[in-house]
PDB file of N, CA and C in Angstrom:
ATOM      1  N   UNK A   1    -286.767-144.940 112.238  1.00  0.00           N
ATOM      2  CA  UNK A   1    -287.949-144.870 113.064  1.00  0.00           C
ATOM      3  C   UNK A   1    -288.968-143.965 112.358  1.00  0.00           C
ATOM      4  N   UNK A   2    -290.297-144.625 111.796  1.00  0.00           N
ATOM      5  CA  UNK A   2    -291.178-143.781 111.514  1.00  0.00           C
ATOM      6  C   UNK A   2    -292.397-142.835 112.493  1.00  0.00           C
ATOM      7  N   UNK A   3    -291.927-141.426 112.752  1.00  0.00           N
ATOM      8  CA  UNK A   3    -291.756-140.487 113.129  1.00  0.00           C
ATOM      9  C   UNK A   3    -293.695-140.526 113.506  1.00  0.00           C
ATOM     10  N   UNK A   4    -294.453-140.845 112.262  1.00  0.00           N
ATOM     11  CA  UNK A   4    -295.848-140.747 112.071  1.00  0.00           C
ATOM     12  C   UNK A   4    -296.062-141.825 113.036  1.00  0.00           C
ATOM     13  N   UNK A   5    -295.798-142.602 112.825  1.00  0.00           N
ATOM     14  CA  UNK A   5    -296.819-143.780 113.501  1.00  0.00           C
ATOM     15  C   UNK A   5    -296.172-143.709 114.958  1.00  0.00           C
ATOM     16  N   UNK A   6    -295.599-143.286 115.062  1.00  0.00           N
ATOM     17  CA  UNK A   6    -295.379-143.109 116.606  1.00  0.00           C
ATOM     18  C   UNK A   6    -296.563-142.120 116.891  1.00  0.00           C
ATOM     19  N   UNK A   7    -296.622-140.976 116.403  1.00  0.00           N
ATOM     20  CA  UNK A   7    -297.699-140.210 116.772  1.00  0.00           C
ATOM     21  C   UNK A   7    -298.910-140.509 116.537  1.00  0.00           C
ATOM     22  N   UNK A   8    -299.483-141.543 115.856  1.00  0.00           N
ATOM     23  CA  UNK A   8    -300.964-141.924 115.476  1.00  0.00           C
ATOM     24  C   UNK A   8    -300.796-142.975 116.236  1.00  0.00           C
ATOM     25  N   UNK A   9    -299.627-143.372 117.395  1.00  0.00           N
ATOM     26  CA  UNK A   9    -300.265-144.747 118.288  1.00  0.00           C
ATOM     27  C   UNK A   9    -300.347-143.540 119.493  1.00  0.00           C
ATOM     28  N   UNK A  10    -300.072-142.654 119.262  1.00  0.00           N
ATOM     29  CA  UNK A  10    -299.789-141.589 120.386  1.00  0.00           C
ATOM     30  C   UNK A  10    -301.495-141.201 120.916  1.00  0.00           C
ATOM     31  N   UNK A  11    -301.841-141.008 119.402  1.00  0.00           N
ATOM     32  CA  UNK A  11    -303.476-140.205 119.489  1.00  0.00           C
ATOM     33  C   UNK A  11    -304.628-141.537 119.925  1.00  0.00           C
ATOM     34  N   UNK A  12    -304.105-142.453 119.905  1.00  0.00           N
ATOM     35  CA  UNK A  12    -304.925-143.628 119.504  1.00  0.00           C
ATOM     36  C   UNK A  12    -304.994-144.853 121.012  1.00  0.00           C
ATOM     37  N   UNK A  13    -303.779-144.589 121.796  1.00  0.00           N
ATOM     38  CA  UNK A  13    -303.380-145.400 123.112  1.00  0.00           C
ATOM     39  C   UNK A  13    -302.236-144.607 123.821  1.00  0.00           C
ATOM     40  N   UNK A  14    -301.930-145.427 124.617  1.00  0.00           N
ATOM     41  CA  UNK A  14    -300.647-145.240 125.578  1.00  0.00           C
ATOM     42  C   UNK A  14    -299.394-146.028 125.155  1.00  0.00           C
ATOM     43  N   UNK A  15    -298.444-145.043 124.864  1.00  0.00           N
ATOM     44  CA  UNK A  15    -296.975-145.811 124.201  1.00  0.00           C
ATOM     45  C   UNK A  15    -295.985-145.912 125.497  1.00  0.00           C
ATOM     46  N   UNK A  16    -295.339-146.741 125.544  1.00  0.00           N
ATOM     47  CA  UNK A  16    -293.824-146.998 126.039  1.00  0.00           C
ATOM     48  C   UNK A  16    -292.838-146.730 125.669  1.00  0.00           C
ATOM     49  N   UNK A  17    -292.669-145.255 125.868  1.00  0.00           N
ATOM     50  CA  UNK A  17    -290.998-144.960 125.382  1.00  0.00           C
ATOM     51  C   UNK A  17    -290.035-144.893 126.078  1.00  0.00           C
ATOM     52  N   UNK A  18    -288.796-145.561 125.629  1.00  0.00           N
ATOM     53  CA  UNK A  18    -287.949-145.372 126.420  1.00  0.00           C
ATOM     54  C   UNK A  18    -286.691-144.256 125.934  1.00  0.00           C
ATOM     55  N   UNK A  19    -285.964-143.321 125.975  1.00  0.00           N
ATOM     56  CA  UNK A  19    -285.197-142.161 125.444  1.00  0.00           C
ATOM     57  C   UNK A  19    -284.346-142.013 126.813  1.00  0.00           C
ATOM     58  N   UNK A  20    -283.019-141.437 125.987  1.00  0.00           N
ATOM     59  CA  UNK A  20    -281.800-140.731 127.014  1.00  0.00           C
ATOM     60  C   UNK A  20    -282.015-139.269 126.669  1.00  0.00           C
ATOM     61  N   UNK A  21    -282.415-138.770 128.369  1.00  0.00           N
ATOM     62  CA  UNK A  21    -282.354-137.348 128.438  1.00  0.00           C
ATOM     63  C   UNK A  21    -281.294-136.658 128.565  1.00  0.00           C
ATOM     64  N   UNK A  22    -281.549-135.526 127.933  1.00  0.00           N
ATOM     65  CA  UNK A  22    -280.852-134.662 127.413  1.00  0.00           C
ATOM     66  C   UNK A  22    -279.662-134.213 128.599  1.00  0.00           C
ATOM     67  N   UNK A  23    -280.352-133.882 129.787  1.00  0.00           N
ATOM     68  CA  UNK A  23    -280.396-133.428 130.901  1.00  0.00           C
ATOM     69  C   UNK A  23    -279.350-133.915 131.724  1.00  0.00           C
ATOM     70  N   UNK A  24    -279.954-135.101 132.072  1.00  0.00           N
ATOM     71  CA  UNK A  24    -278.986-136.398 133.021  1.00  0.00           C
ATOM     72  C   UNK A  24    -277.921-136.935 132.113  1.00  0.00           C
ATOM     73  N   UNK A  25    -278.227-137.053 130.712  1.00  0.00           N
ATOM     74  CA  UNK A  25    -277.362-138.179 130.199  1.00  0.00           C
ATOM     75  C   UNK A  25    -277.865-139.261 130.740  1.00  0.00           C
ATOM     76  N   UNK A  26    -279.179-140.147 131.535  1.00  0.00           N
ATOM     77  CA  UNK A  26    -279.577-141.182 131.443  1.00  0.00           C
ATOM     78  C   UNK A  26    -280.584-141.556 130.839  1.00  0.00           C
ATOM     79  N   UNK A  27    -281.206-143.093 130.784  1.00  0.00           N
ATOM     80  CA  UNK A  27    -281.888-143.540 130.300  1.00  0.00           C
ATOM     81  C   UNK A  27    -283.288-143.427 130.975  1.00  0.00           C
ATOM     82  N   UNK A  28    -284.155-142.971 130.561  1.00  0.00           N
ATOM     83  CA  UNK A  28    -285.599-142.892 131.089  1.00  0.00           C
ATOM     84  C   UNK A  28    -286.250-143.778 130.120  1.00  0.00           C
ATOM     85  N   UNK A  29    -287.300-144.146 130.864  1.00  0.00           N
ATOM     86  CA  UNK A  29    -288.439-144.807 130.414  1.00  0.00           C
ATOM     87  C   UNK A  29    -290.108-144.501 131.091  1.00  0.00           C
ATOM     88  N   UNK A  30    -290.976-144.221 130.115  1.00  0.00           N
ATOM     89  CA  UNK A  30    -292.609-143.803 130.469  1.00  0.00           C
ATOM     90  C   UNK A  30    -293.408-144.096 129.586  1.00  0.00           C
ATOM     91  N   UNK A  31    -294.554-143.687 130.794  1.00  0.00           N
ATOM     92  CA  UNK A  31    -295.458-144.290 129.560  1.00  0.00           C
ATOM     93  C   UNK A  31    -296.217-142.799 128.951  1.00  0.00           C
ATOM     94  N   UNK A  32    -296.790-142.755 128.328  1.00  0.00           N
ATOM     95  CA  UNK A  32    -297.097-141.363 127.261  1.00  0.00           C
ATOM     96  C   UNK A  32    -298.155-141.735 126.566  1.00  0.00           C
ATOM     97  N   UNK A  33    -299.022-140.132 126.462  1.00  0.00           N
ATOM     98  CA  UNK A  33    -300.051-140.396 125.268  1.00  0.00           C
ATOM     99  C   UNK A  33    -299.877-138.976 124.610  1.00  0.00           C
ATOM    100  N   UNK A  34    -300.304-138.940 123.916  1.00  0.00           N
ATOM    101  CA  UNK A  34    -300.436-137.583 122.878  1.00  0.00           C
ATOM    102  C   UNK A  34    -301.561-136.733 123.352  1.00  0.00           C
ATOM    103  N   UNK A  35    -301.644-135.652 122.285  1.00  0.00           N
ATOM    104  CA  UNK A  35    -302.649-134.527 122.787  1.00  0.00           C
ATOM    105  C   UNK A  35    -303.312-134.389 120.984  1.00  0.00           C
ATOM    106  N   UNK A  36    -304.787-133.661 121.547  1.00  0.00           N
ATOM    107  CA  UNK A  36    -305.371-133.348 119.929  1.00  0.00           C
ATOM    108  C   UNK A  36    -305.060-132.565 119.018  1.00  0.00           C
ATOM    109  N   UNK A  37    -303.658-131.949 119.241  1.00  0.00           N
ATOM    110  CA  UNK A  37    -303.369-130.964 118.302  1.00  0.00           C
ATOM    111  C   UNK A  37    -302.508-131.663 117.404  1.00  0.00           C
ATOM    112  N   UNK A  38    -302.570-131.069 116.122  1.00  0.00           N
ATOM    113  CA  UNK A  38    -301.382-131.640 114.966  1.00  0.00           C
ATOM    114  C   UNK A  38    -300.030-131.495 115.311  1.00  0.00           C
ATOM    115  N   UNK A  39    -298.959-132.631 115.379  1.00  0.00           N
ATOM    116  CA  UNK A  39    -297.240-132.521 115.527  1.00  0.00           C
ATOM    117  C   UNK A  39    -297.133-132.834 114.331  1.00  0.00           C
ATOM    118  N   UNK A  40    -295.862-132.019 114.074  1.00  0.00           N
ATOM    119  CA  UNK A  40    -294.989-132.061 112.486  1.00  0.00           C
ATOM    120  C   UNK A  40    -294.208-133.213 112.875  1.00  0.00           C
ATOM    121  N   UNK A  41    -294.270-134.453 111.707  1.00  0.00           N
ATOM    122  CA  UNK A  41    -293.156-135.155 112.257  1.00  0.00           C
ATOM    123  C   UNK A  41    -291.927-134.911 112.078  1.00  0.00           C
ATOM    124  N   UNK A  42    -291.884-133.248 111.230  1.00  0.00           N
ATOM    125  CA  UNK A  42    -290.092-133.161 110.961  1.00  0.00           C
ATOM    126  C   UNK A  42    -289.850-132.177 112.014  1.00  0.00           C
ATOM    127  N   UNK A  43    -290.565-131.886 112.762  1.00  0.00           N
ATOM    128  CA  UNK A  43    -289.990-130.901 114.061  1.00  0.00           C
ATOM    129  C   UNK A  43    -289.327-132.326 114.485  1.00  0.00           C
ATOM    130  N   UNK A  44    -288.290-131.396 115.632  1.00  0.00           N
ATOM    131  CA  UNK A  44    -286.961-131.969 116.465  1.00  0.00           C
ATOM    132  C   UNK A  44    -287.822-132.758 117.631  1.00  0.00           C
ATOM    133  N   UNK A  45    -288.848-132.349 118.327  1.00  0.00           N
ATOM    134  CA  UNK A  45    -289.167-132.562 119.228  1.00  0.00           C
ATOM    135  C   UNK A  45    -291.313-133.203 119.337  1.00  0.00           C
ATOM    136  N   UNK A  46    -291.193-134.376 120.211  1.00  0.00           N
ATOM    137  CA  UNK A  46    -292.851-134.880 120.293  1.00  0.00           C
ATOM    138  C   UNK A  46    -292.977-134.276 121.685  1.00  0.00           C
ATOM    139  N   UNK A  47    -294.288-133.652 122.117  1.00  0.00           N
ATOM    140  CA  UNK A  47    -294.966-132.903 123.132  1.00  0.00           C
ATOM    141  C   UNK A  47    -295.408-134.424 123.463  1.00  0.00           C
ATOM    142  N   UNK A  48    -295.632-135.039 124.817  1.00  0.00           N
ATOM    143  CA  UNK A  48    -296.157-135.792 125.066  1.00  0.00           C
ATOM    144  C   UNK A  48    -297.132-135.531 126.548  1.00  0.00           C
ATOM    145  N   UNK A  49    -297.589-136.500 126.731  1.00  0.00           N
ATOM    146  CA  UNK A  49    -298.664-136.493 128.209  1.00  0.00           C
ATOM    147  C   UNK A  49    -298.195-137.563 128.797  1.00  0.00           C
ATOM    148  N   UNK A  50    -297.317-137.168 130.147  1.00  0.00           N
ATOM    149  CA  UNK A  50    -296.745-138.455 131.476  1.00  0.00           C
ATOM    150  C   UNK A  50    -298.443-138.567 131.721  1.00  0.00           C
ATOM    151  N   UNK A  51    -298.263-139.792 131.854  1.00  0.00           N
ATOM    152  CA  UNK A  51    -299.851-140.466 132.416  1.00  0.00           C
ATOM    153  C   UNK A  51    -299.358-140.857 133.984  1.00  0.00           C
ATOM    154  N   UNK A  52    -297.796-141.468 134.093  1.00  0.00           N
ATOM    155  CA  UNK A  52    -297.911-141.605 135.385  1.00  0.00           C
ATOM    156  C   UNK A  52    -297.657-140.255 136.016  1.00  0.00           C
ATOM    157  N   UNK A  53    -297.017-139.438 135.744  1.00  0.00           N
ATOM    158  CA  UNK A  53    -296.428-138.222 136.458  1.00  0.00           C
ATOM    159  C   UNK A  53    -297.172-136.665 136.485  1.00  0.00           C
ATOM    160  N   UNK A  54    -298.256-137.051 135.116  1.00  0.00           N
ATOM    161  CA  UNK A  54    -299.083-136.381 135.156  1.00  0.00           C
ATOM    162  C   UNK A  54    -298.927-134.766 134.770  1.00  0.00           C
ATOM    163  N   UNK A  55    -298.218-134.997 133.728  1.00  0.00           N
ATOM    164  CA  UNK A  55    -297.232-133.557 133.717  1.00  0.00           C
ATOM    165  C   UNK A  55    -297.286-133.678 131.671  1.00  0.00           C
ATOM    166  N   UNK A  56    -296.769-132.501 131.490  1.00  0.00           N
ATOM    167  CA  UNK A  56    -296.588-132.751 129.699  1.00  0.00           C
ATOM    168  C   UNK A  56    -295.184-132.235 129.552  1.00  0.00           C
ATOM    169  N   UNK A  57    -294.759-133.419 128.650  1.00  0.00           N
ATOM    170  CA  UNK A  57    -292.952-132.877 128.377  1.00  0.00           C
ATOM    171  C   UNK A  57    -292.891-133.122 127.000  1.00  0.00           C
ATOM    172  N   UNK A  58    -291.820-133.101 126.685  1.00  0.00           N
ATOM    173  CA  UNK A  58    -291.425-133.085 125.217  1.00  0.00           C
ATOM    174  C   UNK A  58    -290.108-133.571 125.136  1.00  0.00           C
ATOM    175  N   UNK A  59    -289.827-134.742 124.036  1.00  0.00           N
ATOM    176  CA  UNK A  59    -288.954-135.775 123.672  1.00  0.00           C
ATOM    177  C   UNK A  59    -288.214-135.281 122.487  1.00  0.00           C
ATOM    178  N   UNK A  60    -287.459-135.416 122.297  1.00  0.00           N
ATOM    179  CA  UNK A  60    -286.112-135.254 120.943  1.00  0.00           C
ATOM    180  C   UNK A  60    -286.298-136.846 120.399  1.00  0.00           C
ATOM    181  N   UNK A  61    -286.806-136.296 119.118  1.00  0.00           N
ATOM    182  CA  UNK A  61    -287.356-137.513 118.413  1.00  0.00           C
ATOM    183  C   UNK A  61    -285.894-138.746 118.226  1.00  0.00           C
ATOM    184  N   UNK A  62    -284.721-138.259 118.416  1.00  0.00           N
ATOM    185  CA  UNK A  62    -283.176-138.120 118.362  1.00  0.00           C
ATOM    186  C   UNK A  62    -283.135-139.453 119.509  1.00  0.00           C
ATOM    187  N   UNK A  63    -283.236-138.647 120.108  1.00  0.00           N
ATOM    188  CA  UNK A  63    -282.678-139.558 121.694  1.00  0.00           C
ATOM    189  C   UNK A  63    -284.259-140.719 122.254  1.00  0.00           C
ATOM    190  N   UNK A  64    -285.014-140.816 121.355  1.00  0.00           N
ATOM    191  CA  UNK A  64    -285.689-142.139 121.229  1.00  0.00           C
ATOM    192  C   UNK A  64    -284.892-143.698 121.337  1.00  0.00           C
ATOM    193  N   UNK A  65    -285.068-144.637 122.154  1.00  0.00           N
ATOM    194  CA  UNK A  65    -284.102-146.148 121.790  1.00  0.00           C
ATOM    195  C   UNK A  65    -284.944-146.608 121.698  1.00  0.00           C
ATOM    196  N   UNK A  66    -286.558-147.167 122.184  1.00  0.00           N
ATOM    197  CA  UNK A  66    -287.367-147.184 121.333  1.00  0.00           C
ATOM    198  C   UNK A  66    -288.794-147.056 122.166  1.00  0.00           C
ATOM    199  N   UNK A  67    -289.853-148.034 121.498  1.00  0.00           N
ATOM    200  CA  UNK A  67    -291.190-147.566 122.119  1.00  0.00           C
ATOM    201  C   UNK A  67    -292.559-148.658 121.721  1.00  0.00           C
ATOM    202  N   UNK A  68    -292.983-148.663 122.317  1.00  0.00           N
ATOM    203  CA  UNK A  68    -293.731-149.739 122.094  1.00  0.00           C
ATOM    204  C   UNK A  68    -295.398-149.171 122.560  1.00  0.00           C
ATOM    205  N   UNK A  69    -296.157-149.536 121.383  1.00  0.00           N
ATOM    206  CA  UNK A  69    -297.411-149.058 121.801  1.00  0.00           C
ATOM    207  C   UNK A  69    -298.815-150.379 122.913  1.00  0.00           C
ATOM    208  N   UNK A  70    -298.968-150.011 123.840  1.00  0.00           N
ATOM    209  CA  UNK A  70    -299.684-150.527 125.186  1.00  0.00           C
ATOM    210  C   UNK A  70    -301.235-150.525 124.706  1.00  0.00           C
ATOM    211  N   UNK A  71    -301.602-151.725 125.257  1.00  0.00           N
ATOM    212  CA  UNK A  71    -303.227-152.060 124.982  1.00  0.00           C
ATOM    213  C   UNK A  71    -303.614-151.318 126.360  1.00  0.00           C
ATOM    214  N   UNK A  72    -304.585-150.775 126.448  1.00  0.00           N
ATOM    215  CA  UNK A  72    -305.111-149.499 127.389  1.00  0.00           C
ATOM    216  C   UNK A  72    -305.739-150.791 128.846  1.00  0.00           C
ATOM    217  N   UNK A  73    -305.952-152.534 128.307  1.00  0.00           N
ATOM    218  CA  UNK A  73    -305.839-152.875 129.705  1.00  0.00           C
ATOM    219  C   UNK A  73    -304.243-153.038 130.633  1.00  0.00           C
ATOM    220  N   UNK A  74    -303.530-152.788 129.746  1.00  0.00           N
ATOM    221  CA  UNK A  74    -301.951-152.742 130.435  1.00  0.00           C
ATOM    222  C   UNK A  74    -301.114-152.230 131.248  1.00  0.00           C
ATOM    223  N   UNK A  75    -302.117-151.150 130.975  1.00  0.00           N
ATOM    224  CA  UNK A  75    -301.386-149.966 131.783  1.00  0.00           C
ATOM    225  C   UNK A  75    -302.718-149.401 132.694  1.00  0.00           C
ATOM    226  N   UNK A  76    -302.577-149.332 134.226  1.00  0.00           N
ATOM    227  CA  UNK A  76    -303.002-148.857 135.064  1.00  0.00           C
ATOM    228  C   UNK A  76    -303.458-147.886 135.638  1.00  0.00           C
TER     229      UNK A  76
END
């Protein structure tokens, strides 16, 4: 999984990721956008923006299954 282009669809639209949290041990799925500051893509972890939940969390690039980047009429 290239680490970059996840984050330049991040800065650019709204992605669909889906990842198993750490937490539950289940499968989540959201939708996400990025923020204007620079992410390392070799840090462990992407800072993201819940668009539905409206909150900012952060993903273990690890526990990604995958993600799909959303045309901005798609998402609501």
């Amino acid at each position: 999984m290239n680490r970059q282009v996840i984050l330049d669809a991040l800065k650019t639209s709204k992605v669909k990721i889906d990842f198993r949290s750490l937490n539950s041990d289940r499968n989540i799925t959201g939708v996400y956008k990025g923020h204007s500051a620079r992410q390392n893509p070799s840090s462990n972890k992407v800072v993201v923006w819940d668009v539905v939940n409206e909150k900012w969390d952060d993903i273990e690039w690890d526990t990604i299954i995958s993600w799909e980047k959303l045309s901005e009429t798609s998402v609501g």
